[in-house]
Protein backbone atom coordinates (compact mmCIF):
# COMPACT_ATOMS: atom_id res chain seq x y z
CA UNK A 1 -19.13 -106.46 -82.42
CA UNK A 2 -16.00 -106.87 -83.84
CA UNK A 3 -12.78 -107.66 -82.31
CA UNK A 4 -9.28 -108.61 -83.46
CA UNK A 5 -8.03 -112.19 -82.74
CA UNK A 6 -5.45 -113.29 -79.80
CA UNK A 7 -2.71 -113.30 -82.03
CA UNK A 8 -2.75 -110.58 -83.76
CA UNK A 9 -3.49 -109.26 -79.34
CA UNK A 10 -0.32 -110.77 -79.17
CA UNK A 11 1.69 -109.38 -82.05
CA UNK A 12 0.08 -105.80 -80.47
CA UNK A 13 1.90 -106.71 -77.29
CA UNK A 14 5.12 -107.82 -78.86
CA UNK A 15 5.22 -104.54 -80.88
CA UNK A 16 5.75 -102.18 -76.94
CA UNK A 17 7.89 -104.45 -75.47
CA UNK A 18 11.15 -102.68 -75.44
CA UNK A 19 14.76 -103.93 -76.12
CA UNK A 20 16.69 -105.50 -73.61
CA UNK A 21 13.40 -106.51 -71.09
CA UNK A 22 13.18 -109.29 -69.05
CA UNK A 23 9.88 -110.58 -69.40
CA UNK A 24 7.72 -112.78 -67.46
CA UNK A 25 4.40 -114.02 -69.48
CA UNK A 26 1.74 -115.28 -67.63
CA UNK A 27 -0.21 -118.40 -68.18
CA UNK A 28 -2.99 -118.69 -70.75
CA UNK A 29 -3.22 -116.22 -73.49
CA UNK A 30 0.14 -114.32 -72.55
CA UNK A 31 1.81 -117.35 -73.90
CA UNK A 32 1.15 -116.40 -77.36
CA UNK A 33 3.34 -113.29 -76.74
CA UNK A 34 6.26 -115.26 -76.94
CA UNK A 35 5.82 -116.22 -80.92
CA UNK A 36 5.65 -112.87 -81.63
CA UNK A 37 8.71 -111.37 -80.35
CA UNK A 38 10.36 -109.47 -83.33
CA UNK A 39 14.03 -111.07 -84.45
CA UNK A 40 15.42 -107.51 -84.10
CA UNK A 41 14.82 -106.92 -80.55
CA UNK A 42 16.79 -108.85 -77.75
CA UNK A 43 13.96 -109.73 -75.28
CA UNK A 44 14.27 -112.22 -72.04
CA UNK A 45 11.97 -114.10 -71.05
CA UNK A 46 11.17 -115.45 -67.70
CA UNK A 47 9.46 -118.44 -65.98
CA UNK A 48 8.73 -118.98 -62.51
CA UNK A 49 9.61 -122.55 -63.07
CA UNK A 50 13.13 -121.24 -63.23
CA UNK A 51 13.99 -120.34 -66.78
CA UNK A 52 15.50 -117.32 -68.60
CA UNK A 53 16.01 -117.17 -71.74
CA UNK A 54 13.12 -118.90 -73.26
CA UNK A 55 12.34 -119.12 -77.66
CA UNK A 56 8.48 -119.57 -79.10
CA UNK A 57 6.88 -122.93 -78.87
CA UNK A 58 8.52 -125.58 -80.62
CA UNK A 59 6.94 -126.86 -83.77
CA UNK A 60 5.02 -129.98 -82.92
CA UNK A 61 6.89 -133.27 -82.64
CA UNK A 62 9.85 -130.97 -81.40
CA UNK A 63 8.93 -130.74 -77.82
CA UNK A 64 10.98 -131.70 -74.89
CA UNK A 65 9.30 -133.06 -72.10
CA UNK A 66 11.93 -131.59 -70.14
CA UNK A 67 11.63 -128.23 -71.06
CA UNK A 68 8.21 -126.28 -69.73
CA UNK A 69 7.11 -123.34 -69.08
CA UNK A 70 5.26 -122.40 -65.34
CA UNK A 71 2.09 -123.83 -67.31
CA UNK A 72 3.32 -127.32 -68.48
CA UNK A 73 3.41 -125.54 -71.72
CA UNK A 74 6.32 -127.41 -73.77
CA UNK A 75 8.74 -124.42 -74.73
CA UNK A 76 12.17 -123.86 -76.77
CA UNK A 77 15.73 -122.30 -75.36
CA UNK A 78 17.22 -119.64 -76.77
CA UNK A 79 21.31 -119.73 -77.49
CA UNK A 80 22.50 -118.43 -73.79
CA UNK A 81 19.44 -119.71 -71.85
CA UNK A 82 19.75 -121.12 -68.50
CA UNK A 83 17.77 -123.11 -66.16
CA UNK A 84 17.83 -122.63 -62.06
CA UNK A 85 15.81 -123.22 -58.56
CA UNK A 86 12.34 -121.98 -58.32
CA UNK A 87 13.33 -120.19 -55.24
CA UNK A 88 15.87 -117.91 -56.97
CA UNK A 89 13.11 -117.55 -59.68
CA UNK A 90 11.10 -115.87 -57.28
CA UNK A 91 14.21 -113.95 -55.46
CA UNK A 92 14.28 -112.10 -59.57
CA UNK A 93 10.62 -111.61 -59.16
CA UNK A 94 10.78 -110.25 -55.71
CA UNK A 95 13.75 -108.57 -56.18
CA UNK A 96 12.20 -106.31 -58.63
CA UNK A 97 14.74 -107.47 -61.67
CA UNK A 98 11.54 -107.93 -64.28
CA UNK A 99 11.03 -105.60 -66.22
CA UNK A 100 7.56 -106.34 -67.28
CA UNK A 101 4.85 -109.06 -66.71
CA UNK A 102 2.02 -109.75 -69.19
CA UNK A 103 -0.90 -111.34 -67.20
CA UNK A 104 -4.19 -113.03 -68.36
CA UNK A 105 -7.66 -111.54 -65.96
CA UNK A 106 -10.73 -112.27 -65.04
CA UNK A 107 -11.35 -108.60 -64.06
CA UNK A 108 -9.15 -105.45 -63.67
CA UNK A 109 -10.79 -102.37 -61.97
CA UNK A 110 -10.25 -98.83 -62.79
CA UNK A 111 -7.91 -98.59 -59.95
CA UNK A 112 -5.58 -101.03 -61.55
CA UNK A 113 -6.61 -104.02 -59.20
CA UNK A 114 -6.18 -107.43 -60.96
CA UNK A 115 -7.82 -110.61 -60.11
CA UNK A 116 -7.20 -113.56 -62.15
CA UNK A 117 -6.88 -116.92 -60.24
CA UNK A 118 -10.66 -117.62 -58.82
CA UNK A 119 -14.00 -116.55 -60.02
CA UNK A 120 -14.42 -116.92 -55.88
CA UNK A 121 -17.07 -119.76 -56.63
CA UNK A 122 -17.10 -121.69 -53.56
CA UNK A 123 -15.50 -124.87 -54.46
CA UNK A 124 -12.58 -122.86 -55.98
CA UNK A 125 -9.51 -123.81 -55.16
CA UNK A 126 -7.56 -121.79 -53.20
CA UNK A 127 -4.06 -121.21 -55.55
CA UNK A 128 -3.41 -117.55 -56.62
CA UNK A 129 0.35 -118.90 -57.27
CA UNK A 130 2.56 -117.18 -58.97
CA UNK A 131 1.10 -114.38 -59.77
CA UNK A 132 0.32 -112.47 -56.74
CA UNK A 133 4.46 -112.31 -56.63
CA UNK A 134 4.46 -111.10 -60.04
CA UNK A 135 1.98 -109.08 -60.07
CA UNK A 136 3.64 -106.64 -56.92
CA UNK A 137 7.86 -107.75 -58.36
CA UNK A 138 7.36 -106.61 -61.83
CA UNK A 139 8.39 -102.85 -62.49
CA UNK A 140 5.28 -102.67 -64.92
CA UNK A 141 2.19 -105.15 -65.36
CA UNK A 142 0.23 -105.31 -68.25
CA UNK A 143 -3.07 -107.32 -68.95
CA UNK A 144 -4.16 -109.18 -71.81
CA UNK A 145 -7.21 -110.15 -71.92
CA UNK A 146 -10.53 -110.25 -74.18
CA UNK A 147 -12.80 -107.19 -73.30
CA UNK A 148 -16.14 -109.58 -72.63
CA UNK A 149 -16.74 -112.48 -71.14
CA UNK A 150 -18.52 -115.30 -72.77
CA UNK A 151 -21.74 -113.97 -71.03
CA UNK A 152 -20.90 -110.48 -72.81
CA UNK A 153 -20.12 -108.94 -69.09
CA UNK A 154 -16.68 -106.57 -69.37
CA UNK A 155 -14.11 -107.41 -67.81
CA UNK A 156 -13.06 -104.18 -67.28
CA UNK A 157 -15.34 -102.55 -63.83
CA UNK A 158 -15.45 -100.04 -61.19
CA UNK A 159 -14.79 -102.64 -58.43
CA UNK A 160 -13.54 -106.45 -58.93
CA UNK A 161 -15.94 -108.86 -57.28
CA UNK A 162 -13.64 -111.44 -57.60
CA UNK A 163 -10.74 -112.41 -55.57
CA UNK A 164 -7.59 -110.24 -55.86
CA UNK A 165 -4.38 -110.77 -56.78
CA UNK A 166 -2.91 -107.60 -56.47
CA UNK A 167 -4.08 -103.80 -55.85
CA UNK A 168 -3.37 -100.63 -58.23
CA UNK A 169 -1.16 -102.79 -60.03
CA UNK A 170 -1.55 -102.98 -63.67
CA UNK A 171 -0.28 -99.94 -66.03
CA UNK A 172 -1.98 -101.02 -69.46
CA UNK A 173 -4.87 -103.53 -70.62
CA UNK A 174 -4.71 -104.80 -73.90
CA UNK A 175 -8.11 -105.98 -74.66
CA UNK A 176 -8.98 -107.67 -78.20
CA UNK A 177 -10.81 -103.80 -78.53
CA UNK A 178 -8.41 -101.53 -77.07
CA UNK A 179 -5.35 -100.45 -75.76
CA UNK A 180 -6.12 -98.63 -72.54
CA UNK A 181 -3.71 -97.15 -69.82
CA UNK A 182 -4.70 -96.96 -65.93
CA UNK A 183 -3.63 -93.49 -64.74
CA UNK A 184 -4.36 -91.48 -61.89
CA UNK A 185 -6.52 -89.61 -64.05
CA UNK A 186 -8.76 -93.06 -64.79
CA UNK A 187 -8.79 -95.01 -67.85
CA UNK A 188 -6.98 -93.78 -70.90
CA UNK A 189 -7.60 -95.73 -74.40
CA UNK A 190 -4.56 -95.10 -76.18
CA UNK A 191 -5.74 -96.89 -79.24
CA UNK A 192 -8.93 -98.33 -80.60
CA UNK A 193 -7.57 -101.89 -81.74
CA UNK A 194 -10.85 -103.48 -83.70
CA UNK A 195 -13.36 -101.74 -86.11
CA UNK A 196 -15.41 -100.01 -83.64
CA UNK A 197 -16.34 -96.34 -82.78
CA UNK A 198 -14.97 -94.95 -79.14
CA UNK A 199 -18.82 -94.61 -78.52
CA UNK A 200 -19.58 -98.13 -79.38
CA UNK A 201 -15.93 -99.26 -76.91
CA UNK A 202 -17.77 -96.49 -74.25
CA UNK A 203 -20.86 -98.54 -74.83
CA UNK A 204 -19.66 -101.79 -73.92
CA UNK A 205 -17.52 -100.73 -70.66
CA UNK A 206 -18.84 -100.03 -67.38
CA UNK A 207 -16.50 -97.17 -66.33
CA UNK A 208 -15.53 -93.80 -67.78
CA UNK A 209 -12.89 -93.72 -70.76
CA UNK A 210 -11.39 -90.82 -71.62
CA UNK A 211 -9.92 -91.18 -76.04
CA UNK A 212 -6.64 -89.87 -76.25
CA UNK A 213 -6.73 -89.98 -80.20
CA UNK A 214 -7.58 -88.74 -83.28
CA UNK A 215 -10.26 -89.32 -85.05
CA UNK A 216 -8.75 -91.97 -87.09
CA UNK A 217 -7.99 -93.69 -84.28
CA UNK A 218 -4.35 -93.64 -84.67
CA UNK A 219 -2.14 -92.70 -81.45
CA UNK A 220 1.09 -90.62 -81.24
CA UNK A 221 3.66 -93.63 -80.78
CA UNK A 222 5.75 -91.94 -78.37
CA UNK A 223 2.69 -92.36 -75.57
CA UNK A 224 2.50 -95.70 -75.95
CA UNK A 225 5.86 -96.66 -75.15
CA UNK A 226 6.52 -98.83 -71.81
């Protein structure tokens, strides 16, 4: 069934996030977020590691061994950046001075709960990290993610079975299908993103979805805004 690839996911992302943020991306495929930032937009981004202020990855045989991201991802500094203690890293996270955080998952419920550290396989490795602080300190959370697993299970469910890292925390899933907002009212799919019908997207996730579109598929872009 088709889907649309984690760049162009990416680029999707890049497109809602609004001028002026301060932006925390999450390890894994949020990373890809950061190459797709448009030039017209000032955006911030954060890393637990203690940066603000970080640029797209350099171009290969440009990195700096010295300058990573919270995933030992090699990264570039924007003109202004600025480098500080983990601990007042997390004092911005805590603090509630993020705007948004874009976060990778294993699951996300219809509730909004997120887990994506541990599959809770017994020899797992206890180390939620970063993200259980980021997933409660951002003002909005938003998943990226790819709709099915490998196995073709969705990722999207009633209830998580894996371990959490936060509750009713996530405001919008961007799957490599839809876009879909968690609301009081349930699941909203504010746009179809791949070549599918909403009864083929219904098909293929295990909890109700209610279409706010036309029948084109295109979305009023007012609602999608952060």
């Amino acid at each position: 069934m088709a889907k649309i690839s984690h760049e162009a996911l990416a680029m999707r992302i890049a497109q809602d996030i609004p001028d002026g943020a301060y932006v925390n991306l999450g390890i894994g495929l949020p990373t890809l977020v950061a190459n797709c930032l448009p030039a017209n937009k000032d955006i911030f981004l954060h890393s637990e590691n203690g940066i603000l202020g970080m640029g797209q990855a350099p171009a290969p045989g440009d990195e700096d061994p010295d300058l990573i991201n919270a995933g030992k991802q090699p990264v570039t500094l924007l003109p202004g950046g600025c480098f500080f203690h983990h601990g007042d890293s997390f004092a911005m996270i805590r603090g509630g001075h993020l705007d948004l955080c874009v976060l990778g998952a294993y699951q996300v419920s219809q509730q909004g709960d997120l887990a994506n550290w541990s599959t809770g396989k017994s020899d797992a490795i206890p180390a939620v990290g970063g993200a259980m602080d980021l997933a409660i300190g951002a003002r909005r959370i938003v998943v990226m993610t790819e709709h099915l697993t490998r196995r073709g299970e969705c990722k999207i469910v009633e209830q998580c079975s894996y371990p959490l890292t936060g509750m009713a925390c996530v405001n919008r899933i961007y799957s490599d299908r839809a876009v879909i907002d968690v609301t009081e009212n349930g699941l909203i799919v504010r746009e179809i993103l791949s070549n599918i019908t909403p009864q083929q997207l219904q098909d293929i996730t295990p909890v109700e979805l209610t279409f706010a579109c036309d029948r084109g598929g295109r979305y009023d872009e007012q609602r999608l805004a952060l």
